[in-house]
C-alpha atoms as a PDB file:
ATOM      1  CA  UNK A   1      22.402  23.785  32.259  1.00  0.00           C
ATOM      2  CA  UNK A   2      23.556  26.963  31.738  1.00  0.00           C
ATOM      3  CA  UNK A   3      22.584  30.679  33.156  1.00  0.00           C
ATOM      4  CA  UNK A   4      22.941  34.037  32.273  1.00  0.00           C
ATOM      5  CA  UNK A   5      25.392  36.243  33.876  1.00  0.00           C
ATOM      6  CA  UNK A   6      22.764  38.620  35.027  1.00  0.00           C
ATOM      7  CA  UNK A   7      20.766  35.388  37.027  1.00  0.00           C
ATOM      8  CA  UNK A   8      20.332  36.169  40.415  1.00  0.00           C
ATOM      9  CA  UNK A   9      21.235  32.417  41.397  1.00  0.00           C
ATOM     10  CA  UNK A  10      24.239  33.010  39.484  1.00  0.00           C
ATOM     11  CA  UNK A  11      24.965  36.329  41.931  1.00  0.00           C
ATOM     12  CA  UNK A  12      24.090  33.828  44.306  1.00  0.00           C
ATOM     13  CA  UNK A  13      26.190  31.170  43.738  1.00  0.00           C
ATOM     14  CA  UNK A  14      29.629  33.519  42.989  1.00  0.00           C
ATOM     15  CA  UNK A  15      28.741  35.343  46.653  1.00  0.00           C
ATOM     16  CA  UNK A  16      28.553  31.685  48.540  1.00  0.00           C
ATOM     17  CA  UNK A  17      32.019  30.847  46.461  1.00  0.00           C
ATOM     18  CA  UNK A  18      33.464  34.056  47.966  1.00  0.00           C
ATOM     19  CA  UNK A  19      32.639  33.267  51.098  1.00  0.00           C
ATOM     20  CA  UNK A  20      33.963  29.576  51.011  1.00  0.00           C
ATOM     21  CA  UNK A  21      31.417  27.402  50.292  1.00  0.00           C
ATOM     22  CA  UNK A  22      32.310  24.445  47.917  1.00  0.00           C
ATOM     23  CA  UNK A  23      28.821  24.693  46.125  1.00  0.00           C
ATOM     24  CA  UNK A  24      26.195  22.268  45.803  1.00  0.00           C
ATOM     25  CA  UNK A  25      24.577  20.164  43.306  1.00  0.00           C
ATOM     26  CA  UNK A  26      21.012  20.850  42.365  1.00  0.00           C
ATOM     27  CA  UNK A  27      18.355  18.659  41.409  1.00  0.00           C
ATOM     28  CA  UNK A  28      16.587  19.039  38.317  1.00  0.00           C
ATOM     29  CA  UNK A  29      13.586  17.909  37.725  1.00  0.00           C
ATOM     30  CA  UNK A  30      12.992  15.047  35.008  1.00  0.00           C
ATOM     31  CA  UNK A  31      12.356  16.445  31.595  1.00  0.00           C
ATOM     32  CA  UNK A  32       9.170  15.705  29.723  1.00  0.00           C
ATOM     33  CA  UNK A  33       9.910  12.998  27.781  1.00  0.00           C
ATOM     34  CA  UNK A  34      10.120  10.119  30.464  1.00  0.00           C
ATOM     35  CA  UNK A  35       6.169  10.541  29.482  1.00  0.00           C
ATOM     36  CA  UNK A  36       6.762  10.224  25.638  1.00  0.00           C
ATOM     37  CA  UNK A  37       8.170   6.871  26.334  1.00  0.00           C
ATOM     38  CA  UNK A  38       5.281   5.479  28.463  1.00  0.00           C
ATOM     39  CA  UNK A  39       3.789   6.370  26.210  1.00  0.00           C
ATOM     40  CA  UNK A  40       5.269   4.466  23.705  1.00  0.00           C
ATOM     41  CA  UNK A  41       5.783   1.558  25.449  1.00  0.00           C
ATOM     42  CA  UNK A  42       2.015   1.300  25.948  1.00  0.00           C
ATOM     43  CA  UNK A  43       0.896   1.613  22.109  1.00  0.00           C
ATOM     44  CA  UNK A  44       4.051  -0.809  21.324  1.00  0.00           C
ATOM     45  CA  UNK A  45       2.300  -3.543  23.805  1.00  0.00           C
ATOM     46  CA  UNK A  46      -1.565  -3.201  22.173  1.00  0.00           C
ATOM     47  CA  UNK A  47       0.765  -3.820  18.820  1.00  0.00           C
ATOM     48  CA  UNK A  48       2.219  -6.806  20.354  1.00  0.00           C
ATOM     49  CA  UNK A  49      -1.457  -8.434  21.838  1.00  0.00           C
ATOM     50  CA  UNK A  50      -3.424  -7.159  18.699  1.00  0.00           C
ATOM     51  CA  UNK A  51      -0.182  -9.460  16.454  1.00  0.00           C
ATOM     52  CA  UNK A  52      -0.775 -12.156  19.023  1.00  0.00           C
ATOM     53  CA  UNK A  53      -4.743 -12.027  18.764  1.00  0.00           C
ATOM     54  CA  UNK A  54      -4.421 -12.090  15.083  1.00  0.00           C
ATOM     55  CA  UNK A  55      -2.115 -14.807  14.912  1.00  0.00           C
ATOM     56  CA  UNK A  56      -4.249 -17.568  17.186  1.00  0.00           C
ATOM     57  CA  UNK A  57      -7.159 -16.833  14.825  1.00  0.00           C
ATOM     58  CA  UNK A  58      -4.921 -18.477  11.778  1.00  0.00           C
ATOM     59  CA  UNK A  59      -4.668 -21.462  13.825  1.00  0.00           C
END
């Protein structure tokens, strides 16, 4: 992650430096995607049960 020069948490961040502290880490939240691939994995297990359905009925 990157931020402007003009950010103020970037003025933040160089004052709390300048007065000693070590910094901290920051917690980002989880992008969008980790939906996308729920997502997927749902439509990939109807595939897999509608394959399974299909293939007792050619017994």
């Amino acid at each position: 992650m990157t931020l402007p020069a003009d950010s103020p948490v970037y003025r933040w961040s160089q004052i709390a430096m300048a007065l000693g502290n070590k910094g901290a880490q920051v917690a980002l939240p989880e992008p969008q995607h980790s939906f996308f691939l729920t997502d997927v994995e749902k439509v990939v297990d109807r595939v897999f049960a509608r394959n399974m359905v299909g293939k007792e009925s050619e017994r």
